[in-house]
N, C-alpha and C. Protein backbone atom coordinates (compact mmCIF):
# COMPACT_ATOMS: atom_id res chain seq x y z
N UNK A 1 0.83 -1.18 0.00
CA UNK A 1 0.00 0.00 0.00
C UNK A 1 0.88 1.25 0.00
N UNK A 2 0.63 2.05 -0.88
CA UNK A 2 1.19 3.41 -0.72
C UNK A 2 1.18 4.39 0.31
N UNK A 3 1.77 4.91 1.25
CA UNK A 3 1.56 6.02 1.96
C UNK A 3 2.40 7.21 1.31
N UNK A 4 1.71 8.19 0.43
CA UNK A 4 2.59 9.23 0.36
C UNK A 4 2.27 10.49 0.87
N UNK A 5 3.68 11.06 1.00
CA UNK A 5 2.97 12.52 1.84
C UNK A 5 4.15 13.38 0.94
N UNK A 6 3.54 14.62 0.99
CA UNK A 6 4.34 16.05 0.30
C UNK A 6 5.21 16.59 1.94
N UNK A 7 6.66 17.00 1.27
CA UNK A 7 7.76 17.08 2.59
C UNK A 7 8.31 18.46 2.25
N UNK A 8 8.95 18.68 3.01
CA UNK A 8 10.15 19.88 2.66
C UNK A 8 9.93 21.14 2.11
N UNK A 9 8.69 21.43 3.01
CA UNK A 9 7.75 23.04 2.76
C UNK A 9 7.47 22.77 1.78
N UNK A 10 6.37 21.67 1.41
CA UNK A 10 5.97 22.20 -0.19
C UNK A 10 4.79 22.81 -0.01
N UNK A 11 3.92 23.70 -0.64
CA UNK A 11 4.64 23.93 -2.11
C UNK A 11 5.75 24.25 -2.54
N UNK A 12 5.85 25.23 -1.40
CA UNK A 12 7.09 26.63 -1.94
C UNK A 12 8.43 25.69 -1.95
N UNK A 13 9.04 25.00 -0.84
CA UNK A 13 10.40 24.82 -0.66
C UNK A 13 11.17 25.59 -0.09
N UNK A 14 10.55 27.01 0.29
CA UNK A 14 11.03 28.04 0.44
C UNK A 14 11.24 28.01 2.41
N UNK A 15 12.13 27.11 2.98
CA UNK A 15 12.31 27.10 4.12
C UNK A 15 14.33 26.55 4.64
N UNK A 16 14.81 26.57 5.74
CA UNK A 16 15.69 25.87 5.81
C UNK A 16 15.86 24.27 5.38
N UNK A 17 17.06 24.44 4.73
CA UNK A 17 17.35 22.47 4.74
C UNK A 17 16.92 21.51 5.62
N UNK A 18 17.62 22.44 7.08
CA UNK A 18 17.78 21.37 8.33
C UNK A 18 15.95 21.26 8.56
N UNK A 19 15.07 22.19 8.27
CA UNK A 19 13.49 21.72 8.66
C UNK A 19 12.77 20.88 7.02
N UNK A 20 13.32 21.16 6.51
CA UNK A 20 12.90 20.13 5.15
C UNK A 20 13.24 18.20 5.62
N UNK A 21 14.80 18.54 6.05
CA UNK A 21 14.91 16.98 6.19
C UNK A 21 14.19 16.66 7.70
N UNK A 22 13.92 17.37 8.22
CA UNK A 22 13.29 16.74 9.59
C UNK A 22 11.94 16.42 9.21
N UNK A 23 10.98 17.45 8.62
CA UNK A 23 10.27 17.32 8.15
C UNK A 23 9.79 15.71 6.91
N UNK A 24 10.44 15.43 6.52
CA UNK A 24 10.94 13.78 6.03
C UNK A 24 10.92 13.31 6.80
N UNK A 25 12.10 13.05 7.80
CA UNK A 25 12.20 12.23 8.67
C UNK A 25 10.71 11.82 9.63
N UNK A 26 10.12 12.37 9.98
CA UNK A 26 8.92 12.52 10.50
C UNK A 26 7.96 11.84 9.40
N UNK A 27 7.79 12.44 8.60
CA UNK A 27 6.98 11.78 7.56
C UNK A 27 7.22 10.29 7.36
N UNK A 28 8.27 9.43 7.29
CA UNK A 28 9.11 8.53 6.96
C UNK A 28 8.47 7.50 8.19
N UNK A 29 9.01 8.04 9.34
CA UNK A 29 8.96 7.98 10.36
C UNK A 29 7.56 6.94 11.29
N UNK A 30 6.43 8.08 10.67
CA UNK A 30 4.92 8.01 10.68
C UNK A 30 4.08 6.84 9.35
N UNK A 31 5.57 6.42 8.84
CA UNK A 31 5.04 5.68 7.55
C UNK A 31 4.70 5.83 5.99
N UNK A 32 5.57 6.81 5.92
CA UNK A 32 5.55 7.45 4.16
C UNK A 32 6.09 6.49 3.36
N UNK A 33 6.12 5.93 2.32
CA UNK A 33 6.80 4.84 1.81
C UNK A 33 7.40 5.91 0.43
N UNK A 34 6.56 7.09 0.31
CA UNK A 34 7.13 7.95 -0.65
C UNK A 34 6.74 9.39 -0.15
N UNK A 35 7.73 10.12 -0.69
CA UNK A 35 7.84 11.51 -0.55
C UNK A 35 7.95 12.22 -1.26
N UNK A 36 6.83 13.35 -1.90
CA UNK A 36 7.17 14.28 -2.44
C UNK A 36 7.77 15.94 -2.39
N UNK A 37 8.85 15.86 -2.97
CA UNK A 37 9.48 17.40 -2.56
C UNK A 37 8.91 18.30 -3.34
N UNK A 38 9.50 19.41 -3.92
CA UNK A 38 9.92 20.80 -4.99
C UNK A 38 11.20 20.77 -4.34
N UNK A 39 11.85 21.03 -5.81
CA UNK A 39 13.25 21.76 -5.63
C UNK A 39 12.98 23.35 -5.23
N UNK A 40 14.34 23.81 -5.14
CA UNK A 40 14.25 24.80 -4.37
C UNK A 40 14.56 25.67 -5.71
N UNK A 41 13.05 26.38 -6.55
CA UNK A 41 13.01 26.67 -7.75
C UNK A 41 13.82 28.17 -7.59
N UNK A 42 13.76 28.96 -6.90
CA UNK A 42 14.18 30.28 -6.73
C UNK A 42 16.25 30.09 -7.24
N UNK A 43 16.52 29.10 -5.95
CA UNK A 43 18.03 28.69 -6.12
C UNK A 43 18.32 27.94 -7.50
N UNK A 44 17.88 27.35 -7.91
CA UNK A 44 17.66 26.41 -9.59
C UNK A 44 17.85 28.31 -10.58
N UNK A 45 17.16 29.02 -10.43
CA UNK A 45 16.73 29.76 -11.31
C UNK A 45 18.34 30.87 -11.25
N UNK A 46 18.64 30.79 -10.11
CA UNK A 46 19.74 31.51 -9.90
C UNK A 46 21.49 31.00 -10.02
N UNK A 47 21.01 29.79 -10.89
CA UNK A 47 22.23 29.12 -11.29
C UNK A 47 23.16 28.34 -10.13
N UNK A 48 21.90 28.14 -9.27
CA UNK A 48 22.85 27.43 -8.10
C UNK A 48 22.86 25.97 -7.77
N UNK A 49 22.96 25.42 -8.86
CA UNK A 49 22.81 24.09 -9.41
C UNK A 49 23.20 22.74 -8.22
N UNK A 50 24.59 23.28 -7.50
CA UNK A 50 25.20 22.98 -6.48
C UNK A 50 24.49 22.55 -5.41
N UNK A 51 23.51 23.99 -5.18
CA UNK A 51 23.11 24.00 -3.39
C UNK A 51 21.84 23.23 -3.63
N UNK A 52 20.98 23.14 -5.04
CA UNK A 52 19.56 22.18 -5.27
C UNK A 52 19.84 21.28 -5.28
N UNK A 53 21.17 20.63 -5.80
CA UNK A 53 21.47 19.14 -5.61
C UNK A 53 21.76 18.62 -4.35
N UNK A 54 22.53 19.19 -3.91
CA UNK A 54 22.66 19.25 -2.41
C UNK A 54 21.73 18.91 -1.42
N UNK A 55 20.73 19.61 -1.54
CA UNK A 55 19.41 19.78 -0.79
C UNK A 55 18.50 18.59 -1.64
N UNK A 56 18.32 18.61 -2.51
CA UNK A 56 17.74 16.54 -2.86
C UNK A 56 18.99 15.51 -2.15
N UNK A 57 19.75 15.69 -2.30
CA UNK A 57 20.79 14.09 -1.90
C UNK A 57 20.80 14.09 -0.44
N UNK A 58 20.42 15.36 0.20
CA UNK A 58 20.76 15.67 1.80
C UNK A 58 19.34 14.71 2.37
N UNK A 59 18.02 15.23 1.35
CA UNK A 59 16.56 14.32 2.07
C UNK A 59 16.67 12.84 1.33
N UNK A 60 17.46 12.66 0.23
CA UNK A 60 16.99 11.58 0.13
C UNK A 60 17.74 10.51 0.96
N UNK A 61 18.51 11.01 1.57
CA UNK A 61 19.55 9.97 2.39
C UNK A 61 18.56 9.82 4.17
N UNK A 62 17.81 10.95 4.48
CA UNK A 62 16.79 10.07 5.03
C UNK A 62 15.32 9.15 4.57
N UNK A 63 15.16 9.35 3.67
CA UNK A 63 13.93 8.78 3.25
C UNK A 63 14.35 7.14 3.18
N UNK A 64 15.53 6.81 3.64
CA UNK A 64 15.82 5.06 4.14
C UNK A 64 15.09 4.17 2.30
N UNK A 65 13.92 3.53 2.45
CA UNK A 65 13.65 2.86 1.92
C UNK A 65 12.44 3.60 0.88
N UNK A 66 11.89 4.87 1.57
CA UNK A 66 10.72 5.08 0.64
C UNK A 66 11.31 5.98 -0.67
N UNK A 67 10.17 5.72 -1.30
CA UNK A 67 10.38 6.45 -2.79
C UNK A 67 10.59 8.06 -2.87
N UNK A 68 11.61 8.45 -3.67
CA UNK A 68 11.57 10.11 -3.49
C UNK A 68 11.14 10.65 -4.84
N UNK A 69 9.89 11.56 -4.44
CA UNK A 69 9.62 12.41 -5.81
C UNK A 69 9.90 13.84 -6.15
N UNK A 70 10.96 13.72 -7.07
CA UNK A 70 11.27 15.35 -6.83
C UNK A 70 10.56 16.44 -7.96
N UNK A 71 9.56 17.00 -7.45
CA UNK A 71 9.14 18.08 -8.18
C UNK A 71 9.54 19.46 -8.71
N UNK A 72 9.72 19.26 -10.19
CA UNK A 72 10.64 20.36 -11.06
C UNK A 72 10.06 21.86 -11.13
N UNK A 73 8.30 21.99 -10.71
CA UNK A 73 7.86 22.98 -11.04
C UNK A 73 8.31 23.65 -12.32
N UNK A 74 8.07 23.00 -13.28
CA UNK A 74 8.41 23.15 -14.51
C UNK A 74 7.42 24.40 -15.55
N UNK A 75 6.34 24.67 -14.72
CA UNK A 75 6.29 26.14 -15.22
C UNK A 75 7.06 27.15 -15.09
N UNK A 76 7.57 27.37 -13.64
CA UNK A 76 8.47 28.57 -13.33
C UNK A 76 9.42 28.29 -13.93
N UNK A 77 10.11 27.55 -14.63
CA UNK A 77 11.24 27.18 -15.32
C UNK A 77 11.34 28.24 -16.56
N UNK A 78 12.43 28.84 -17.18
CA UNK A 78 12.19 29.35 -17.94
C UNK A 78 11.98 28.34 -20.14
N UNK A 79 12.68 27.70 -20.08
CA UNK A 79 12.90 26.89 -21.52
C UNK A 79 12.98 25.70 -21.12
N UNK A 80 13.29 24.84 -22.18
CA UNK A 80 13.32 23.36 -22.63
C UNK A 80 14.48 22.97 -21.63
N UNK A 81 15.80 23.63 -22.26
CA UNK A 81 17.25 23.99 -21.56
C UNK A 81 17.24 23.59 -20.06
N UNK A 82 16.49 24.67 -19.55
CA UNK A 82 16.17 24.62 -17.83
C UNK A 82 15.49 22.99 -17.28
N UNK A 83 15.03 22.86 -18.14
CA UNK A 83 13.93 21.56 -17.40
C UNK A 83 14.50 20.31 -17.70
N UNK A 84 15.37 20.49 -18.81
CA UNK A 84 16.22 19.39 -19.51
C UNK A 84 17.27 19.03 -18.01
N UNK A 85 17.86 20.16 -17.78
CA UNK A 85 19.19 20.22 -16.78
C UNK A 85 18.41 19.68 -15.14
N UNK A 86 17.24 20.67 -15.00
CA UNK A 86 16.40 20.09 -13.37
C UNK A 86 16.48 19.03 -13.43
N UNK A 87 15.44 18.43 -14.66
CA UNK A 87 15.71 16.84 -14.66
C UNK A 87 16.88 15.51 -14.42
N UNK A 88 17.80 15.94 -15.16
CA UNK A 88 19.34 15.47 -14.78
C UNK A 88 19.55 15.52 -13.55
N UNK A 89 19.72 17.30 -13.49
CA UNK A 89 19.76 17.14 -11.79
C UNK A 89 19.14 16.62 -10.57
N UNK A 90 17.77 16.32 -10.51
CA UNK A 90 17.16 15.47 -9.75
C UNK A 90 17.50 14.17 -9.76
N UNK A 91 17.91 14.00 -10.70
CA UNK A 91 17.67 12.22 -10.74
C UNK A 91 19.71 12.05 -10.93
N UNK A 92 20.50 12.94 -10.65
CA UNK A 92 22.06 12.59 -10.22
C UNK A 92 21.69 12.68 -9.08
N UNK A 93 21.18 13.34 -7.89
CA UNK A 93 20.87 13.69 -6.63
C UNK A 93 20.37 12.36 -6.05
N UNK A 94 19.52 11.62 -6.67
CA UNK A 94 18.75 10.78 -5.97
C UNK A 94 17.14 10.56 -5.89
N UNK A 95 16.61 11.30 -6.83
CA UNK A 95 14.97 11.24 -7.39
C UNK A 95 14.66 9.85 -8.16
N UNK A 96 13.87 8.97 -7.47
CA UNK A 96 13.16 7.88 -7.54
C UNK A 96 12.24 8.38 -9.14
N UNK A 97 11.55 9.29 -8.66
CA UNK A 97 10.15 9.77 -9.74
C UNK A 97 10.57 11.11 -9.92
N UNK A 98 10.72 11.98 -11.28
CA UNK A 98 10.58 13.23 -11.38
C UNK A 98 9.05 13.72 -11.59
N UNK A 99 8.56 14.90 -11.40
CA UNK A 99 7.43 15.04 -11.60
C UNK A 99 7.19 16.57 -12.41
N UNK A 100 6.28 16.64 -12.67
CA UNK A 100 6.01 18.51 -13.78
C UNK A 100 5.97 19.11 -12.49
N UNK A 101 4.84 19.17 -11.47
CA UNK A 101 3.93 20.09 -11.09
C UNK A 101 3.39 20.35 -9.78
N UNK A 102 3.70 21.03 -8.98
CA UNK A 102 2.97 20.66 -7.78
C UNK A 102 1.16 21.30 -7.81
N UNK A 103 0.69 22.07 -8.83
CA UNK A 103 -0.15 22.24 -9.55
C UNK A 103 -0.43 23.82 -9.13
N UNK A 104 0.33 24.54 -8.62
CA UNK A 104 0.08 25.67 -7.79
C UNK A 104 0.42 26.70 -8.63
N UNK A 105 1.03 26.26 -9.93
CA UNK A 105 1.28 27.23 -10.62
C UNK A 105 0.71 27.26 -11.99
N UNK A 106 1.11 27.82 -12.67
CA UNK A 106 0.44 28.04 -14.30
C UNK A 106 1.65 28.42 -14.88
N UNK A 107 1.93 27.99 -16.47
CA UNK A 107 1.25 26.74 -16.68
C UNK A 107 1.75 25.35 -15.55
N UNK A 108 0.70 24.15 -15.37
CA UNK A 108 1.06 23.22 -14.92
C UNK A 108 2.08 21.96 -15.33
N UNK A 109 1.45 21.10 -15.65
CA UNK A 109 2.32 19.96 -16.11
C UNK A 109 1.82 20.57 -17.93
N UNK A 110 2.54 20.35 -19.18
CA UNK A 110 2.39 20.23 -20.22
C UNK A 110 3.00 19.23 -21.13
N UNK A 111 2.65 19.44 -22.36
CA UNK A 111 3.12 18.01 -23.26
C UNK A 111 4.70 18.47 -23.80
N UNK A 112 5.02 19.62 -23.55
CA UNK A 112 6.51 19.96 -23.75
C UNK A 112 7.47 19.46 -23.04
N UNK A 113 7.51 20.10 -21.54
CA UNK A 113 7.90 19.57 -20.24
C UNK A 113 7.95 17.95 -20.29
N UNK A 114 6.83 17.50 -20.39
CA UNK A 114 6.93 15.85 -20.39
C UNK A 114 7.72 15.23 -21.50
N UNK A 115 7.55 16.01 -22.75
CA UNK A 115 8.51 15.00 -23.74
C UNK A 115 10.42 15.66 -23.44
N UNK A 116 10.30 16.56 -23.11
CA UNK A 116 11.94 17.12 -22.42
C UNK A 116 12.18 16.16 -21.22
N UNK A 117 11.41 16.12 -20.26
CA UNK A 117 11.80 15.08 -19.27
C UNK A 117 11.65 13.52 -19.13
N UNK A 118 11.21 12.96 -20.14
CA UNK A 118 11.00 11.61 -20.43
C UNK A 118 12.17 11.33 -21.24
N UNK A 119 12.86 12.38 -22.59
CA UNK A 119 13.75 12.24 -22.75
C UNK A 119 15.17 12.16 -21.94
N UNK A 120 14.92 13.13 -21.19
CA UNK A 120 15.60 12.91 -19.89
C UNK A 120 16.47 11.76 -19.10
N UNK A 121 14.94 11.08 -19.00
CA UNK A 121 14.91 9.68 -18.50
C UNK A 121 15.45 8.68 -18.98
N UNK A 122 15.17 8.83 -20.48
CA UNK A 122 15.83 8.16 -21.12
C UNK A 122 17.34 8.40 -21.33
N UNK A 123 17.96 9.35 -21.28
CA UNK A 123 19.21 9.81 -21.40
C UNK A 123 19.80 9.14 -20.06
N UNK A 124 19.14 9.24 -19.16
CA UNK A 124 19.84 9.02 -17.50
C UNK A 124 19.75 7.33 -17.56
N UNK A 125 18.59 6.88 -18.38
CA UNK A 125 18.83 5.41 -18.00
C UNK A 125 19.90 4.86 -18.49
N UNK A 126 20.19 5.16 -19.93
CA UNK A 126 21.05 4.80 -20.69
C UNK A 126 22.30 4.87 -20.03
N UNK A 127 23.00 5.98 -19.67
CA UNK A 127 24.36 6.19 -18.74
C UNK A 127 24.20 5.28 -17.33
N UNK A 128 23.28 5.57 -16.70
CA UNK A 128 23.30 4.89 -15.76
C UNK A 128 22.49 3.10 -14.82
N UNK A 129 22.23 2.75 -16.22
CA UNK A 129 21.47 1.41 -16.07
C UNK A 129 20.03 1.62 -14.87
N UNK A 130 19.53 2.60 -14.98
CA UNK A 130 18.70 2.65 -13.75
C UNK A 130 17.60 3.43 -14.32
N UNK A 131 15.99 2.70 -14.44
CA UNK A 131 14.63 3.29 -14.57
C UNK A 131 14.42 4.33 -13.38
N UNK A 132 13.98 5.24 -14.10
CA UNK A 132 13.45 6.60 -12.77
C UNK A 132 12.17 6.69 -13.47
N UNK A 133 10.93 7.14 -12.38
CA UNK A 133 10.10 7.16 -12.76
C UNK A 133 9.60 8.90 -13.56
N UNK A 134 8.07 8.66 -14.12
CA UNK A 134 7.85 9.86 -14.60
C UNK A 134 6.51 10.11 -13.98
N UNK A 135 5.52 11.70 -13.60
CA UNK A 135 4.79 11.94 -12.83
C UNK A 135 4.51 13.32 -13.53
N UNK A 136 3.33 13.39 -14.61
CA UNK A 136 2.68 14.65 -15.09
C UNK A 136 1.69 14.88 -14.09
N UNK A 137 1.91 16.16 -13.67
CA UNK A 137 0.85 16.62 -12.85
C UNK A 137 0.48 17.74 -12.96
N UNK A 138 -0.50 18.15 -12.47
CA UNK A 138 -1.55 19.51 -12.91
C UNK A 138 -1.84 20.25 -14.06
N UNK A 139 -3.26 20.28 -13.55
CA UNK A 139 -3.80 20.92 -14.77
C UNK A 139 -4.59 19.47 -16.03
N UNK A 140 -4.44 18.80 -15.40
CA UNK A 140 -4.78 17.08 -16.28
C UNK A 140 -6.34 16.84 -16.04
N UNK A 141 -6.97 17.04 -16.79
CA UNK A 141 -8.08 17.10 -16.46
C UNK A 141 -9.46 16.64 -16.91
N UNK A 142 -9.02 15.77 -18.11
CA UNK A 142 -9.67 15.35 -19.37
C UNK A 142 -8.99 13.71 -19.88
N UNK A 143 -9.82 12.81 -19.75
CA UNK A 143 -9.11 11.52 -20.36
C UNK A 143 -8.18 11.97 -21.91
N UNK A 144 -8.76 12.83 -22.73
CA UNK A 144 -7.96 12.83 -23.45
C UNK A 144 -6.20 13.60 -23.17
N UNK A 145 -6.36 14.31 -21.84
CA UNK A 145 -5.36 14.98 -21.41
C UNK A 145 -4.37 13.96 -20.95
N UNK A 146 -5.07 12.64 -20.31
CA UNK A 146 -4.31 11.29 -19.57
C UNK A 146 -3.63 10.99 -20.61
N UNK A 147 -4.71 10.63 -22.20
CA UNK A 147 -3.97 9.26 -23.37
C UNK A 147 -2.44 10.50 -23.38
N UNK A 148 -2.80 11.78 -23.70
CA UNK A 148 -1.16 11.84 -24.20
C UNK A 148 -0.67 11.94 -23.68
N UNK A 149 -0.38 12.22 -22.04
CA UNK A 149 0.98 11.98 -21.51
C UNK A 149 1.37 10.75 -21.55
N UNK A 150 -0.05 9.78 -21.72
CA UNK A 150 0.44 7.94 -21.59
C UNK A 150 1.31 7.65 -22.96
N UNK A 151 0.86 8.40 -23.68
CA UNK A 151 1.65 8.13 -25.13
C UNK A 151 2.70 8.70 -25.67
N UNK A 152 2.86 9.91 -24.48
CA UNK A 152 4.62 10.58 -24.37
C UNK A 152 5.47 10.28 -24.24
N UNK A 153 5.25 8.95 -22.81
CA UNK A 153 5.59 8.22 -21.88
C UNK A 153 6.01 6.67 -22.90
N UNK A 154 5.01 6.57 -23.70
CA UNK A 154 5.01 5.04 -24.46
C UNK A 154 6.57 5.66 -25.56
N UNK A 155 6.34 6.53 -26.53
CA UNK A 155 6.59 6.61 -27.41
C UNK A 155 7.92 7.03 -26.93
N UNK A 156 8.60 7.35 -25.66
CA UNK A 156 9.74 8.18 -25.46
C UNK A 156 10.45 6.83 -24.92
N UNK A 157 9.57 6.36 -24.24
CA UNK A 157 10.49 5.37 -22.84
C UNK A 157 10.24 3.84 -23.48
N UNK A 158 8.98 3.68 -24.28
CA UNK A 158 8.63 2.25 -24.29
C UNK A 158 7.31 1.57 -23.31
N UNK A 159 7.10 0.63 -23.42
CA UNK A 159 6.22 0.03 -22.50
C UNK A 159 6.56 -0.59 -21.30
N UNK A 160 8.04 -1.05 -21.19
CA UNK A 160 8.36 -1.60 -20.19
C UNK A 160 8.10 -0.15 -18.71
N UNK A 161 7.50 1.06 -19.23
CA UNK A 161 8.02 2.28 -18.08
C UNK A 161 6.69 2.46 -17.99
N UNK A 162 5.77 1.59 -18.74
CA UNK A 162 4.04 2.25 -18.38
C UNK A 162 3.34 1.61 -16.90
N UNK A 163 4.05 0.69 -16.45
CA UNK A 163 4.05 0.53 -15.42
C UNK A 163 3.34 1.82 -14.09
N UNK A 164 2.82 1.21 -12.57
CA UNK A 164 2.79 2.31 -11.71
C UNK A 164 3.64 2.40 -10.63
N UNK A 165 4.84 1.68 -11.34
CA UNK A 165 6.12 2.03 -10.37
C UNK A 165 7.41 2.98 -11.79
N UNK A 166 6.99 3.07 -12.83
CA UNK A 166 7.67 4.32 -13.21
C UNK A 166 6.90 5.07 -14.26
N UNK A 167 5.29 5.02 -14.15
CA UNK A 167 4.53 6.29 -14.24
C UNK A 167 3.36 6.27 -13.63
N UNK A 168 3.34 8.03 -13.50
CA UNK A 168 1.48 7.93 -13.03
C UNK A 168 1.19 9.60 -13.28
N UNK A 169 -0.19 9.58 -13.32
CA UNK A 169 -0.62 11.01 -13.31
C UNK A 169 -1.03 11.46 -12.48
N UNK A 170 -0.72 12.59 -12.18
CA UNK A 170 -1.55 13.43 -11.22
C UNK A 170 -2.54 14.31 -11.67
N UNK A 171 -3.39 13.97 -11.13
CA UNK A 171 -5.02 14.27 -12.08
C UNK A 171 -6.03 14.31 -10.95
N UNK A 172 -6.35 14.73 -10.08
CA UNK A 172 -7.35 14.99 -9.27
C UNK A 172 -8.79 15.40 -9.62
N UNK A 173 -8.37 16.05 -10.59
CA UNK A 173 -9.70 16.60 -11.01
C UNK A 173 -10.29 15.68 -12.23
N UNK A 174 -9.34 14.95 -13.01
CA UNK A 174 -9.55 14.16 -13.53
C UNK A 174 -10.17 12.86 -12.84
N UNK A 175 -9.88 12.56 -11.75
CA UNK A 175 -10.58 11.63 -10.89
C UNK A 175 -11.50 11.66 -10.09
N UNK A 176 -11.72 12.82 -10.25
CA UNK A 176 -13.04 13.25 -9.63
C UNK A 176 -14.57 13.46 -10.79
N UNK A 177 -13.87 13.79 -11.55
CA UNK A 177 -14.68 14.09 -13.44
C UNK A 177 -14.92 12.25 -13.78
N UNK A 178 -14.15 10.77 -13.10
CA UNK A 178 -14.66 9.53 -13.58
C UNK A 178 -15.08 9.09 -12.22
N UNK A 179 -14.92 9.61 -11.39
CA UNK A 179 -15.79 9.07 -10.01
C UNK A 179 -17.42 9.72 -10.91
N UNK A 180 -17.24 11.10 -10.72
CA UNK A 180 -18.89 11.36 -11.08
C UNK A 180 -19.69 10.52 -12.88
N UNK A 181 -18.61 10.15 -13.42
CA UNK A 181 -19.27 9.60 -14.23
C UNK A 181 -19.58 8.15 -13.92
N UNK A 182 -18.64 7.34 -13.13
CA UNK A 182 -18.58 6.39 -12.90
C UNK A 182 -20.36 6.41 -11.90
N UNK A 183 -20.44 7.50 -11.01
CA UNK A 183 -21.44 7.08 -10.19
C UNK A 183 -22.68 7.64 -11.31
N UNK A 184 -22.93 8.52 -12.49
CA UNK A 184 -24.00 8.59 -13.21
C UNK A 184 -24.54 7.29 -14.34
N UNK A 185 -23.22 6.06 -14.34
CA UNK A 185 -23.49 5.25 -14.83
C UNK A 185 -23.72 4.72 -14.16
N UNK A 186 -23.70 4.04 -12.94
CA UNK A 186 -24.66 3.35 -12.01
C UNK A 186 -25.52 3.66 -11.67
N UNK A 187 -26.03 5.42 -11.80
CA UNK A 187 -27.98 5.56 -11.64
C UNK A 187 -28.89 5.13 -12.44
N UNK A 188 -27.87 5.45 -14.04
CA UNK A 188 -29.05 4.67 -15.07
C UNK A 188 -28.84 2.93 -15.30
N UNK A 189 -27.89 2.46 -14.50
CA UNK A 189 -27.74 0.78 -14.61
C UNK A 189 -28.69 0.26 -13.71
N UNK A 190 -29.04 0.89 -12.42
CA UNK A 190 -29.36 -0.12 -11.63
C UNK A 190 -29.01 -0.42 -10.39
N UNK A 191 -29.39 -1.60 -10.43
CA UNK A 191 -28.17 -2.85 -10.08
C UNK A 191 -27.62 -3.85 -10.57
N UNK A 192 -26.92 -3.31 -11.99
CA UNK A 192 -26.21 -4.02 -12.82
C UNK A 192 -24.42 -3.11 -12.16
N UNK A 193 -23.74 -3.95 -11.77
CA UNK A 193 -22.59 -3.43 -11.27
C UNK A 193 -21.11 -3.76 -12.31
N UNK A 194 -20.24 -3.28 -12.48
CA UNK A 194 -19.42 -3.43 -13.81
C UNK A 194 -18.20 -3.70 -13.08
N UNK A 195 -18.38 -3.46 -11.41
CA UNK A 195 -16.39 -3.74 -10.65
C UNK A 195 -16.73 -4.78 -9.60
């Protein structure tokens, strides 16, 4: 079973190291099996490539056994360039799953971002024999919004990565848009049940 929880002041990130990793630790602690961060987009933006890596390899060395997801906030990013390099950099640091979005911003996750960071993935597996996962999030909101990141994901990485240990979407609202359809097709069924 999954327990995940968001760590290390998110949204913002915008706090000390030493309360980010405690903040983990606690989480971890209480039973997180995964954790989601944000990099620390302000320091990323200011060419401080150093102190963001730093600050992923510093939490992921407590997160022991659970999964780490490091969120690129890939709107505030400025180009392809930028999101190309976050990506790398998360996943030299120690990022299990990269992700677009913590959804707080605009734009959210997009089909640019995802085919730059899937390539990514693919670049990092290749050098380093090791699947990292991928995680479009916000702003997903429409099954047809799901097929193409699924087919970003297919066409970049393959099928062996469609998996839900190295992809998934973050779609809330999207899951809330097939809960309500799901429950308007059971008013006009009945009690004809389909799960």
């Amino acid at each position: 079973m999954n327990r995940a929880v968001v760590s290390a002041s998110f949204p913002s990130a915008q706090t000390f190291l030493e309360t980010k990793v405690e903040e983990t630790k606690r989480a971890v602690f209480f039973g997180a099996n995964e954790v989601d961060i944000v990099i620390s987009v302000g320091e990323f933006l200011e060419g401080n490539y150093e102190f963001v890596g730093n600050e992923i390899t510093t939490i992921k060395a407590v997160t022991g056994k659970a999964h780490l997801k490091v969120i690129l906030e890939t709107g505030a990013l400025k180009d392809s360039a930028s999101i190309w390099k976050a990506s790398l950099l998360a996943m030299e640091a120690g990022a299990d799953f990269i992700k677009t979005s913590t959804g707080k911003l605009s734009p959210a996750a997009t089909p640019e971002a995802a085919w730059v960071m899937t390539h990514a993935i693919k670049a990092y597996a290749k050098k380093k024999s090791k699947m990292i996962g991928f995680k479009p999030a916000g702003g997903i909101a429409t099954v047809e919004d799901a097929l193409l990141y699924w087919a970003i994901q297919e066409q970049v990485l393959g099928e062996k990565w469609l998996s839900n240990n190295y992809f998934r979407i973050g779609a809330s609202r999207l899951a809330n848009q097939l809960l309500t359809e799901i429950e308007a097709m059971k008013g006009k069924q009945g009690d004809v049940s389909y799960f």
